[in-house]
PDB file of N, CA and C in Angstrom:
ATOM      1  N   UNK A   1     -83.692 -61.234  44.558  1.00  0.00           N
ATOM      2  CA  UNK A   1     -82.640 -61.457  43.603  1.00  0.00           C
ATOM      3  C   UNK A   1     -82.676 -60.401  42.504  1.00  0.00           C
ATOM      4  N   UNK A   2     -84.011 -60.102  42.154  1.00  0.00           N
ATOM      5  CA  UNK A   2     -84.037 -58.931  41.103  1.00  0.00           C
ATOM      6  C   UNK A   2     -83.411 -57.872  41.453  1.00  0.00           C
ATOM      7  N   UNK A   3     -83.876 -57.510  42.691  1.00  0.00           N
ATOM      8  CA  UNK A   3     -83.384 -56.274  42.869  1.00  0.00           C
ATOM      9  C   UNK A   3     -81.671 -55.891  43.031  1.00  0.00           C
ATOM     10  N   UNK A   4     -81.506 -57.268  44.132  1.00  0.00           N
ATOM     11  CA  UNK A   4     -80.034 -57.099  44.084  1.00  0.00           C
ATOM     12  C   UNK A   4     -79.385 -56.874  42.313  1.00  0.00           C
ATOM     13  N   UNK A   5     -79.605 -57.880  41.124  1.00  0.00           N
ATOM     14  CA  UNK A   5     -79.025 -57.203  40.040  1.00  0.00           C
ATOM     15  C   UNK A   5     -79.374 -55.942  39.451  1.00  0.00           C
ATOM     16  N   UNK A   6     -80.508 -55.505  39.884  1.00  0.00           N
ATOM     17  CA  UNK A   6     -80.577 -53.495  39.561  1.00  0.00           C
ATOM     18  C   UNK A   6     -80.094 -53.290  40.620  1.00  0.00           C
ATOM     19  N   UNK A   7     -79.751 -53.108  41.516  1.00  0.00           N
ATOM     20  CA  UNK A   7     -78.925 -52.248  42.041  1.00  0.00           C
ATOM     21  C   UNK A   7     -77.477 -52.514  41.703  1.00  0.00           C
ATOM     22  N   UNK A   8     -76.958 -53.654  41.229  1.00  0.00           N
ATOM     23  CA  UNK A   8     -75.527 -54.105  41.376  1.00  0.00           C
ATOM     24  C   UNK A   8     -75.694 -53.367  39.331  1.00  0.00           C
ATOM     25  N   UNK A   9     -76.352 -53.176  38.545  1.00  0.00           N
ATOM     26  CA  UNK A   9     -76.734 -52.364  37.350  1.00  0.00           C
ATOM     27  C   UNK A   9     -76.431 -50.954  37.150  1.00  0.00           C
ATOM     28  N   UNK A  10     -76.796 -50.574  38.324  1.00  0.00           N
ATOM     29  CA  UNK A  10     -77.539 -49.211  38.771  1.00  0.00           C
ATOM     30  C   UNK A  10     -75.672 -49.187  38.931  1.00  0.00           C
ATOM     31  N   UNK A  11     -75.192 -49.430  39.831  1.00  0.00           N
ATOM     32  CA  UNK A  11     -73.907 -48.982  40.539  1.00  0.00           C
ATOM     33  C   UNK A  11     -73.075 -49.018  39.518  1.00  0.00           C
ATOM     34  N   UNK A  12     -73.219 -49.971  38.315  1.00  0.00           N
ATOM     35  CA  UNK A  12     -72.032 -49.647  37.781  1.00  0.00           C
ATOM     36  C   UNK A  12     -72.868 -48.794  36.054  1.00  0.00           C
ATOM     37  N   UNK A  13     -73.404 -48.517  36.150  1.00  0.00           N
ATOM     38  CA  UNK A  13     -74.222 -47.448  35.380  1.00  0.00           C
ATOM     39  C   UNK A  13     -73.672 -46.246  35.695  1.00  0.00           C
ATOM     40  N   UNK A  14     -73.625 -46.090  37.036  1.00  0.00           N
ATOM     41  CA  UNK A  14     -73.473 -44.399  37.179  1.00  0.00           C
ATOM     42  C   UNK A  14     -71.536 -44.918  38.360  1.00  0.00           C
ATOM     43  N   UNK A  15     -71.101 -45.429  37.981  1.00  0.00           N
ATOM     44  CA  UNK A  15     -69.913 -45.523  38.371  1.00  0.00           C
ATOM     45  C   UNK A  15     -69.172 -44.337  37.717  1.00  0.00           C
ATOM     46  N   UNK A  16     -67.657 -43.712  38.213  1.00  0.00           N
ATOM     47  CA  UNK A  16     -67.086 -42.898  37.016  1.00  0.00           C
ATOM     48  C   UNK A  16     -66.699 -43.465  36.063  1.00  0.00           C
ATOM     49  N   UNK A  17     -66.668 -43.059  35.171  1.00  0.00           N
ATOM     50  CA  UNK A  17     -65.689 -43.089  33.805  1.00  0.00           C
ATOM     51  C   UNK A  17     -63.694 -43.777  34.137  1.00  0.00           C
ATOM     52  N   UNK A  18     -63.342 -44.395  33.603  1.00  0.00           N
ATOM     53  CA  UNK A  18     -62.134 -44.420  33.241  1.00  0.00           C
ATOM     54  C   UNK A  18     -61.896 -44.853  34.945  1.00  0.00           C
ATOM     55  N   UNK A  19     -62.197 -44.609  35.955  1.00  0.00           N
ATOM     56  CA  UNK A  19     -61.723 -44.852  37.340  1.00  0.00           C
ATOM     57  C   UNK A  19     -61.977 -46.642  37.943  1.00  0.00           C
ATOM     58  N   UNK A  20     -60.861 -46.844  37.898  1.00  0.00           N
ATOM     59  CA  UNK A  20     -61.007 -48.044  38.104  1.00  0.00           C
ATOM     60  C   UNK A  20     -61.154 -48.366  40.104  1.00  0.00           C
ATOM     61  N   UNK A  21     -61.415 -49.527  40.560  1.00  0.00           N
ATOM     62  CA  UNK A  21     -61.723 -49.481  42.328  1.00  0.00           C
ATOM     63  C   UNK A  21     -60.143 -50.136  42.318  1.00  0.00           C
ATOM     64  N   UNK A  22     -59.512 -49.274  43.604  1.00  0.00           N
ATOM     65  CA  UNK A  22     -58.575 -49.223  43.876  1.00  0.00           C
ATOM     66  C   UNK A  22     -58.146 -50.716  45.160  1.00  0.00           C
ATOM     67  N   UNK A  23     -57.206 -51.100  45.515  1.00  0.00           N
ATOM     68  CA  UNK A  23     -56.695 -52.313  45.995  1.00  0.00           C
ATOM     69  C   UNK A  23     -56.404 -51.656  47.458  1.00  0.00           C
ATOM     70  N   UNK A  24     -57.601 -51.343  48.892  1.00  0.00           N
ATOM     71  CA  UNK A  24     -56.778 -51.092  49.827  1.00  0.00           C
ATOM     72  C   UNK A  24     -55.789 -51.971  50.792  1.00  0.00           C
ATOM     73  N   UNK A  25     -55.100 -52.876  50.091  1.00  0.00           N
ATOM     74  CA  UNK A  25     -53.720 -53.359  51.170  1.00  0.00           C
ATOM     75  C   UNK A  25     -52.888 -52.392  49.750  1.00  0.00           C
ATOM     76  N   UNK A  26     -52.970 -52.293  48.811  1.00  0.00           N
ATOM     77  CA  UNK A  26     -51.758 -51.602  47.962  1.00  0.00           C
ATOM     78  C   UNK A  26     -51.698 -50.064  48.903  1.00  0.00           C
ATOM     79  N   UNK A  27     -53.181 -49.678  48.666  1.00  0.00           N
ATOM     80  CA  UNK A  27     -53.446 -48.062  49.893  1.00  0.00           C
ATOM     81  C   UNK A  27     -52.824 -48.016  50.543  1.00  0.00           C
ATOM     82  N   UNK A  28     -52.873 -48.958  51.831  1.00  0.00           N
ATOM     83  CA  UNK A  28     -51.967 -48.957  53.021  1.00  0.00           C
ATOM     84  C   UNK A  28     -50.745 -48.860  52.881  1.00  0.00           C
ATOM     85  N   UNK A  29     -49.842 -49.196  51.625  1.00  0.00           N
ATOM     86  CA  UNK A  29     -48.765 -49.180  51.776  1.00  0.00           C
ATOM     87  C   UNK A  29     -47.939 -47.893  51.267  1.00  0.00           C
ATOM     88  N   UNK A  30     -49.225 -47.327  50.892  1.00  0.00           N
ATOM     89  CA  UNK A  30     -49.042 -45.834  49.972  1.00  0.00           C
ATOM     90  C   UNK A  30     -48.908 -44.368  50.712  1.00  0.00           C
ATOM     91  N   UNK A  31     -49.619 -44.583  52.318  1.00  0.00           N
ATOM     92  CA  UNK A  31     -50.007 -43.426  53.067  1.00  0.00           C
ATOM     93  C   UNK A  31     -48.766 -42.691  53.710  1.00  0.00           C
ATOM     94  N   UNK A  32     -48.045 -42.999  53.679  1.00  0.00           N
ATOM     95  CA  UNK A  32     -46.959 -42.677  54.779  1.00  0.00           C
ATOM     96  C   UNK A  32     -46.914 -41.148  55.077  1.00  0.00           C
ATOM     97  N   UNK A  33     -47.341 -40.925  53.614  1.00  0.00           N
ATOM     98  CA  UNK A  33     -47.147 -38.672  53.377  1.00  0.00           C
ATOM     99  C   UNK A  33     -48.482 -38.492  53.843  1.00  0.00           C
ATOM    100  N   UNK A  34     -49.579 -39.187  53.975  1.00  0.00           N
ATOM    101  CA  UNK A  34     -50.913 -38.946  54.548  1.00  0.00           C
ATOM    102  C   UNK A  34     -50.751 -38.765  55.888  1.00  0.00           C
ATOM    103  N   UNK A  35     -49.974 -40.200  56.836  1.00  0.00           N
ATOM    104  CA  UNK A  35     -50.272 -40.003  58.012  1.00  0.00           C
ATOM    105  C   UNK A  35     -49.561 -38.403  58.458  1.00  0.00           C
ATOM    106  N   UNK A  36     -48.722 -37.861  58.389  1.00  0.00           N
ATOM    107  CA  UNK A  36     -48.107 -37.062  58.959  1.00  0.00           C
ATOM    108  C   UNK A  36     -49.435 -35.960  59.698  1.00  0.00           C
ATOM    109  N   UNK A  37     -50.581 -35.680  58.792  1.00  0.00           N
ATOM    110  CA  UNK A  37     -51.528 -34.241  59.059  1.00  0.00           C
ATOM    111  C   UNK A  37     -52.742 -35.182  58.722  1.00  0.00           C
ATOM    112  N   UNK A  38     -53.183 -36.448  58.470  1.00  0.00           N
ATOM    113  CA  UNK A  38     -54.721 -37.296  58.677  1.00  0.00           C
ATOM    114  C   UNK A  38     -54.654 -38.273  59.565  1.00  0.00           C
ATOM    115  N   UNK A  39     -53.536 -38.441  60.000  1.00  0.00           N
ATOM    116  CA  UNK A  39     -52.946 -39.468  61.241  1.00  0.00           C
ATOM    117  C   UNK A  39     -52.818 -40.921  60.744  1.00  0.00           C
ATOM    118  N   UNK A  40     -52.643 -41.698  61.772  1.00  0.00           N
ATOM    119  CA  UNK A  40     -52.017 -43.109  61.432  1.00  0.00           C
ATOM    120  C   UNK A  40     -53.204 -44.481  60.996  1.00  0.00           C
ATOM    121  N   UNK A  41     -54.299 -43.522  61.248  1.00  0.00           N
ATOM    122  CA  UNK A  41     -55.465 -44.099  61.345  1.00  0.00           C
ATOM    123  C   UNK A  41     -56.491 -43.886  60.862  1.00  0.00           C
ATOM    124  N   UNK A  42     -56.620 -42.760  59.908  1.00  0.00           N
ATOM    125  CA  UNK A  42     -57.321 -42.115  59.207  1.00  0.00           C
ATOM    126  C   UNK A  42     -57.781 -40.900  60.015  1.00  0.00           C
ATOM    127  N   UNK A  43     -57.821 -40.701  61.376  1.00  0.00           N
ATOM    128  CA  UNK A  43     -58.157 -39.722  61.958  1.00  0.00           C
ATOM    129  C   UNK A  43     -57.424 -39.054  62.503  1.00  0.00           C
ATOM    130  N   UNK A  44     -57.607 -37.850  61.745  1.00  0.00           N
ATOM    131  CA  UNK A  44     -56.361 -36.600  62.336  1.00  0.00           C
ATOM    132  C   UNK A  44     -56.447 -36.113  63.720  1.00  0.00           C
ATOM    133  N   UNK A  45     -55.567 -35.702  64.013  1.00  0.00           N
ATOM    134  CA  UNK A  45     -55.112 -34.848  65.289  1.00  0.00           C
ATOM    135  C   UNK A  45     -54.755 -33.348  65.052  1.00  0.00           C
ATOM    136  N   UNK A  46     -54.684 -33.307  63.777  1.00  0.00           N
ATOM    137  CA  UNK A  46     -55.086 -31.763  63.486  1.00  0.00           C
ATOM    138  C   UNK A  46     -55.661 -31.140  63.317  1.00  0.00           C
ATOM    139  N   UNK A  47     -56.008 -29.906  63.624  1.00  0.00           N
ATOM    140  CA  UNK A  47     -57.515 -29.462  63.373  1.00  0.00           C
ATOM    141  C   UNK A  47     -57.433 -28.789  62.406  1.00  0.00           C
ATOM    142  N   UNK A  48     -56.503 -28.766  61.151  1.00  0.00           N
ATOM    143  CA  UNK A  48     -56.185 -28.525  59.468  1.00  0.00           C
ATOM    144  C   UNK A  48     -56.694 -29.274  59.112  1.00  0.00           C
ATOM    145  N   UNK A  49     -56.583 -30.260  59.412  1.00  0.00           N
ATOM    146  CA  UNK A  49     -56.503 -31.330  58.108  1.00  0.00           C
ATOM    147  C   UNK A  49     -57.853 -32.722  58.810  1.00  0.00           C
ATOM    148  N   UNK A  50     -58.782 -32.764  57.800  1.00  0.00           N
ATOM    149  CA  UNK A  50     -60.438 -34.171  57.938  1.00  0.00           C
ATOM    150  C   UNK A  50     -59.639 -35.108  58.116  1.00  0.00           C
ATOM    151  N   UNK A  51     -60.195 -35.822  58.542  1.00  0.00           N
ATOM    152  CA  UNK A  51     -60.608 -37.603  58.724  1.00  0.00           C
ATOM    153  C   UNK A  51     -60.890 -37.424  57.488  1.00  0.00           C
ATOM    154  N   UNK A  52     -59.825 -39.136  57.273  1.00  0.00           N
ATOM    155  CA  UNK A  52     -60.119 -39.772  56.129  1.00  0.00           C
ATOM    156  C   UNK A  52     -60.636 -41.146  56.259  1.00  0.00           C
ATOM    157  N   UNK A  53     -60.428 -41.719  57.481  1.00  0.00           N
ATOM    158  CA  UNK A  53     -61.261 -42.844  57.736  1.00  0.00           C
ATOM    159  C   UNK A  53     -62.616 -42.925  57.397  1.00  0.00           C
ATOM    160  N   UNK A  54     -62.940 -43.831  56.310  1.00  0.00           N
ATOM    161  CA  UNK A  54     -64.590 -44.087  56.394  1.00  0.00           C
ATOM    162  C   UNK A  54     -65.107 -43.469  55.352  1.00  0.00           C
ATOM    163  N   UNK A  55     -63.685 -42.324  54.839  1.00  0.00           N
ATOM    164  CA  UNK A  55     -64.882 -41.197  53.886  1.00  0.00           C
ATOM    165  C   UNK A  55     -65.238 -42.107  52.485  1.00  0.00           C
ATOM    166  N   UNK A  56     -65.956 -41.330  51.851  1.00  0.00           N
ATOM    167  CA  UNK A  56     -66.610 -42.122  50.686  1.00  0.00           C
ATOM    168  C   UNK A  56     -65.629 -42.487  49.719  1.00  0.00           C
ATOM    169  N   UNK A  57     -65.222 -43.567  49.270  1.00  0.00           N
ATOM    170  CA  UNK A  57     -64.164 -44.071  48.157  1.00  0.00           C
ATOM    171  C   UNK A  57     -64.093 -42.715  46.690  1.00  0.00           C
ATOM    172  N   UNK A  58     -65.598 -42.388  46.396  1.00  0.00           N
ATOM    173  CA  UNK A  58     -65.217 -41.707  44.914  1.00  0.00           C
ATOM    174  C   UNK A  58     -65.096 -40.391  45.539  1.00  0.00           C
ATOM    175  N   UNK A  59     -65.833 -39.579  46.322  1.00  0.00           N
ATOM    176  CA  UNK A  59     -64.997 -38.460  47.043  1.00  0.00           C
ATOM    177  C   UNK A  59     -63.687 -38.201  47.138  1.00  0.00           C
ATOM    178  N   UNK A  60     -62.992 -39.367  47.647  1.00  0.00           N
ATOM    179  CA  UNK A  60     -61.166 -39.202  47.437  1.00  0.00           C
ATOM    180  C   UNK A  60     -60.744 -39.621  46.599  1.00  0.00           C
ATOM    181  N   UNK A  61     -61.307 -40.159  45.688  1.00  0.00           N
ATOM    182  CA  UNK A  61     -60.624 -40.048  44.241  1.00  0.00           C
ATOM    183  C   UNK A  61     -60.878 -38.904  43.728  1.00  0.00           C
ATOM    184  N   UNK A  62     -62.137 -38.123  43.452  1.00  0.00           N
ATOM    185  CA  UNK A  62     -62.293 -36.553  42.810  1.00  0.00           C
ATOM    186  C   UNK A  62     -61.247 -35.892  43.875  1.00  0.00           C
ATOM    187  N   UNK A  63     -61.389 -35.662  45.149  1.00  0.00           N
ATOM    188  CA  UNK A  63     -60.805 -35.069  45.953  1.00  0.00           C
ATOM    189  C   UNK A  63     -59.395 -35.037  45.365  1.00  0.00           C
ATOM    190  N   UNK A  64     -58.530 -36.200  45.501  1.00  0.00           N
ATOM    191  CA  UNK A  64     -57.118 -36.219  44.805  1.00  0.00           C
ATOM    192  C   UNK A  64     -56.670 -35.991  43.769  1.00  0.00           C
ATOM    193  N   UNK A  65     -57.666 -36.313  43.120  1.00  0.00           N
ATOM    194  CA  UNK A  65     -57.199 -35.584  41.171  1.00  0.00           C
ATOM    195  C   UNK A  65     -57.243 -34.613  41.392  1.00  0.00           C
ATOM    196  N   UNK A  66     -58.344 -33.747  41.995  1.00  0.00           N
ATOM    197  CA  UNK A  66     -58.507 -32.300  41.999  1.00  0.00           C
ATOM    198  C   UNK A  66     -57.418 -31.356  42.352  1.00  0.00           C
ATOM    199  N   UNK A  67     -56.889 -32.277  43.608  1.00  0.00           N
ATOM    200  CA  UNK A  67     -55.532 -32.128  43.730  1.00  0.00           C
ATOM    201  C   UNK A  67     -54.125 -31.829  43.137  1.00  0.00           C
ATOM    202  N   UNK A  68     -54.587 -32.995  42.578  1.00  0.00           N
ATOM    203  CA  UNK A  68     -52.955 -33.448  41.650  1.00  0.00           C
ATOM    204  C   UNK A  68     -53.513 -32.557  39.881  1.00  0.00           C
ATOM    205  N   UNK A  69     -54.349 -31.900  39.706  1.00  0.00           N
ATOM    206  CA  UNK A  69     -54.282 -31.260  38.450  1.00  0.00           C
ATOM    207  C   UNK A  69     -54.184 -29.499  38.841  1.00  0.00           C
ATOM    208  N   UNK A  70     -54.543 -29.588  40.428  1.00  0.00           N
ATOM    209  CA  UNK A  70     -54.270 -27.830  40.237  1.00  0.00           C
ATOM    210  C   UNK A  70     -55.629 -27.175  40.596  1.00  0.00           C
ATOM    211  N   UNK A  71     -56.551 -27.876  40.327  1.00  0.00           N
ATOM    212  CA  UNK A  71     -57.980 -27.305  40.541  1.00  0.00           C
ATOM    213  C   UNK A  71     -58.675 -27.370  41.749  1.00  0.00           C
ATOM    214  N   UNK A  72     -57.938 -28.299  43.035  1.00  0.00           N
ATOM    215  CA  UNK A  72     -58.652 -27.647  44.392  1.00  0.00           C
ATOM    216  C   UNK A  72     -57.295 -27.609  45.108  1.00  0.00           C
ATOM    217  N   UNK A  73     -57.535 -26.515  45.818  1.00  0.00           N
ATOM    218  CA  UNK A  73     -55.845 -25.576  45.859  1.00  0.00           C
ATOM    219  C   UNK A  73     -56.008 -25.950  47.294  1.00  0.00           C
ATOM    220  N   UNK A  74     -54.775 -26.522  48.401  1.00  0.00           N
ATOM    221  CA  UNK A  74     -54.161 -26.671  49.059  1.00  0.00           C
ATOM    222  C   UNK A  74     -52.490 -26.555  49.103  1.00  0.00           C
ATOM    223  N   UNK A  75     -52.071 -25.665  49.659  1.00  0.00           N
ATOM    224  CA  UNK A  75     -50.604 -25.616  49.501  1.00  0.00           C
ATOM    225  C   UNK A  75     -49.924 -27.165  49.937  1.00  0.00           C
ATOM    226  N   UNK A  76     -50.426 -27.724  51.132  1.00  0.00           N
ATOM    227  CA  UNK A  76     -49.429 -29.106  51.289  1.00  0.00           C
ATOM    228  C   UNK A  76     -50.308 -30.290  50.254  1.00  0.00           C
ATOM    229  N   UNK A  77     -51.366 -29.966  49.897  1.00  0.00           N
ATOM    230  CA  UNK A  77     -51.927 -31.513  49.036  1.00  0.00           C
ATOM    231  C   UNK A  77     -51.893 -31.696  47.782  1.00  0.00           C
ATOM    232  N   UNK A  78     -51.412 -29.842  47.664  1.00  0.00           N
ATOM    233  CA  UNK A  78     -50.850 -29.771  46.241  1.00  0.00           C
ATOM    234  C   UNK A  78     -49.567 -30.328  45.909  1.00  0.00           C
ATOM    235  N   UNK A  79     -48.717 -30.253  46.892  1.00  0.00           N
ATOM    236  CA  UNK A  79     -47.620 -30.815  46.556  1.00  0.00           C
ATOM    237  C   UNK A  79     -47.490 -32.462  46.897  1.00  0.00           C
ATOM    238  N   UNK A  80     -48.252 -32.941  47.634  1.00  0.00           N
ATOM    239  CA  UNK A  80     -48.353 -34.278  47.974  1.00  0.00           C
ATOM    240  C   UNK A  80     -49.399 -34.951  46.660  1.00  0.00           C
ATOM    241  N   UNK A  81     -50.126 -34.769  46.624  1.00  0.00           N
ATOM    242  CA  UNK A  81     -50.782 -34.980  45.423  1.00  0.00           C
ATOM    243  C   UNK A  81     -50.235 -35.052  43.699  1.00  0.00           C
ATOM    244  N   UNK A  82     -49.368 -34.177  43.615  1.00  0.00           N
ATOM    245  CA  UNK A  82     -49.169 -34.030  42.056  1.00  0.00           C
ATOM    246  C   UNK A  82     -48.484 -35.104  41.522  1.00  0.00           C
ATOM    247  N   UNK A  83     -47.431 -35.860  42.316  1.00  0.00           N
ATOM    248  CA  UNK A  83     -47.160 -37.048  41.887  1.00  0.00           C
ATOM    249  C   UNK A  83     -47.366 -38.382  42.065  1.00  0.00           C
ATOM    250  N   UNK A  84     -48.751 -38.434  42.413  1.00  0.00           N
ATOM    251  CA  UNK A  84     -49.232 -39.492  42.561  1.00  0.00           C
ATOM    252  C   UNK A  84     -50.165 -40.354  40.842  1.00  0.00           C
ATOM    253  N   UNK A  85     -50.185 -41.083  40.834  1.00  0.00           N
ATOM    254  CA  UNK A  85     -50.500 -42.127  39.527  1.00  0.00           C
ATOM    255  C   UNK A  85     -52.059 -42.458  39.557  1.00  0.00           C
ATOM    256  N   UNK A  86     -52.679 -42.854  38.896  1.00  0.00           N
ATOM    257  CA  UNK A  86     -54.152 -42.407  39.145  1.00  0.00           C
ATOM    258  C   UNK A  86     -54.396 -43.986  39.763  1.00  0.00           C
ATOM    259  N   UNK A  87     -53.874 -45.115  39.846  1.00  0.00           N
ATOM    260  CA  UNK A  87     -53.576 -46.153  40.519  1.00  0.00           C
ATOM    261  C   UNK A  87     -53.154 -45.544  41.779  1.00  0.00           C
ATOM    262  N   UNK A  88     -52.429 -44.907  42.500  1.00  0.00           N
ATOM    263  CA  UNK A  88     -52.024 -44.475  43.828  1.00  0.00           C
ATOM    264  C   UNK A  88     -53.253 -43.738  44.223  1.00  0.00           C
ATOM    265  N   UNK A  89     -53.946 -43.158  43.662  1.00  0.00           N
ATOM    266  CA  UNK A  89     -55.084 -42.415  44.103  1.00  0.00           C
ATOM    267  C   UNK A  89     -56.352 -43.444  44.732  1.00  0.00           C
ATOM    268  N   UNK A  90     -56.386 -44.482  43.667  1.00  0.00           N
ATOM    269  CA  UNK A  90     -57.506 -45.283  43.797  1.00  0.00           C
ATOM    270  C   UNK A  90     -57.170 -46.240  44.900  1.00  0.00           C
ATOM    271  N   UNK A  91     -56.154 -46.575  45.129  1.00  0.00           N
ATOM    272  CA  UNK A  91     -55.551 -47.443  45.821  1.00  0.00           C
ATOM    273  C   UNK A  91     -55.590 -46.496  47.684  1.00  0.00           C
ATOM    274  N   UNK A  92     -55.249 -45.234  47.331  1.00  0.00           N
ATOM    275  CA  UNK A  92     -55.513 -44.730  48.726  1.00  0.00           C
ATOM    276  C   UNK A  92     -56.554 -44.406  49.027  1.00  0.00           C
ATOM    277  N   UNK A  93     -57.571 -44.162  48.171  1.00  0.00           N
ATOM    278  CA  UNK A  93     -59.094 -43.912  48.446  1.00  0.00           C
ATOM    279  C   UNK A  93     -59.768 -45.227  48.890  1.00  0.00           C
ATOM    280  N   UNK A  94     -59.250 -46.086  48.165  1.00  0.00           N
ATOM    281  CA  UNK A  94     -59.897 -47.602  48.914  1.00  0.00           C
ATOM    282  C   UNK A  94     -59.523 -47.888  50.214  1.00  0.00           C
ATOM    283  N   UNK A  95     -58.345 -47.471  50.356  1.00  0.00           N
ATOM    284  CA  UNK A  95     -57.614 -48.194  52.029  1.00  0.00           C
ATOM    285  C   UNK A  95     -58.604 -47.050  52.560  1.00  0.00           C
ATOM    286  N   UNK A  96     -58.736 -45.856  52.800  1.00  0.00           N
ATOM    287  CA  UNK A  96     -59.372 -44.835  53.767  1.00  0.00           C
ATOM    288  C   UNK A  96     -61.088 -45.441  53.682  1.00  0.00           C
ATOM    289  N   UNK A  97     -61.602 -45.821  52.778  1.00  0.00           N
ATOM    290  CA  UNK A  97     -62.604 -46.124  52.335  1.00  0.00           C
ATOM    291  C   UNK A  97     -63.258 -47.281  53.293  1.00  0.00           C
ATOM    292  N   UNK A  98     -62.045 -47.999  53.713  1.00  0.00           N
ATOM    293  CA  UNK A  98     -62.060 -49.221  54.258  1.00  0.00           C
ATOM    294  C   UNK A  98     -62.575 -49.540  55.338  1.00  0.00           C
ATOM    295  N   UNK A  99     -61.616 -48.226  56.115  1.00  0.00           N
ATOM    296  CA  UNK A  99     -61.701 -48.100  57.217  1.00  0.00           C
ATOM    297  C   UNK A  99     -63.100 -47.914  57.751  1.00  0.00           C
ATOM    298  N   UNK A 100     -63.742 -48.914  58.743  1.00  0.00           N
ATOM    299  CA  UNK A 100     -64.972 -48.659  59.387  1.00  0.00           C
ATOM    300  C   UNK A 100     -64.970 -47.840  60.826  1.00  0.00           C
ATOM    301  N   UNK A 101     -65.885 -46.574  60.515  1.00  0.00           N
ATOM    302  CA  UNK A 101     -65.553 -45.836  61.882  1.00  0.00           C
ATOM    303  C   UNK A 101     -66.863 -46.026  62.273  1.00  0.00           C
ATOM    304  N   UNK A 102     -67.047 -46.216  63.719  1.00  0.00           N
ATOM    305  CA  UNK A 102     -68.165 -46.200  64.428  1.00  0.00           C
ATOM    306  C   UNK A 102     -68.893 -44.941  65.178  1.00  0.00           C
ATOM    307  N   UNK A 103     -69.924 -44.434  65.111  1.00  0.00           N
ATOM    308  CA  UNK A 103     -70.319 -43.376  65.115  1.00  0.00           C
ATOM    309  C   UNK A 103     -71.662 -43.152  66.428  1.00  0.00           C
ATOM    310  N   UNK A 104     -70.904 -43.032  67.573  1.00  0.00           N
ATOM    311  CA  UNK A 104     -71.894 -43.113  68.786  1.00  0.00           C
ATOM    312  C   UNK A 104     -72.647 -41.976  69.419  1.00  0.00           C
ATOM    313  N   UNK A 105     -73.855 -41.575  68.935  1.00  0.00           N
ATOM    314  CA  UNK A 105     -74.307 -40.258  69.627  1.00  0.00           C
ATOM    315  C   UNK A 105     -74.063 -40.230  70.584  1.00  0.00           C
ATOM    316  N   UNK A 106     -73.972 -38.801  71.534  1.00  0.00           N
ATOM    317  CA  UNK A 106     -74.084 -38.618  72.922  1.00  0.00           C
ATOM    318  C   UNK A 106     -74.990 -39.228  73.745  1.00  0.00           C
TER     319      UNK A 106
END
């Protein structure tokens, strides 16, 4: 029991700043400009554009701000990104977040 409350301490100790955890059924309803080049499922079919299934929740939140302010340069995520609300961000980082991918060595 101890430990579980330091760690549940610990997590929101070093949580970000100001970023609140995003709602993934709101996510899901947000992706539509995602699926086109990360696919319908979080996993692309392009070989441009990662899997977003599974990836780490605060990764795609830095990932998308970074985006939407100009500071990690993609020509299409720049423009998909810039008008998104920092609620749309959190909200799509949770739905991708969600997603459990299973990972079977050879």
């Amino acid at each position: 029991m101890k430990l579980a409350i330091a760690l549940a301490a610990t997590l929101i100790a070093f949580a970000p700043a100001g970023v609140e955890a995003g709602d993934a059924r709101a996510g899901r309803q947000k992706i539509t400009a995602c699926q086109a080049c990360h696919g319908l499922d979080g996993l692309s079919k392009n070989p441009e554009a990662p899997n977003l299934a599974g990836q780490v929740e605060d990764y795609l939140v830095r990932s998308l701000t970074a985006y939407r302010s100009g500071e990690r340069k993609n020509e299409s995520m720049n423009i998909v990104a810039k008008d998104l609300s920092d609620a749309d961000i959190a909200d799509v980082a949770a739905y991708y977040a969600a997603i459990q991918v299973d990972v079977l060595p050879p």
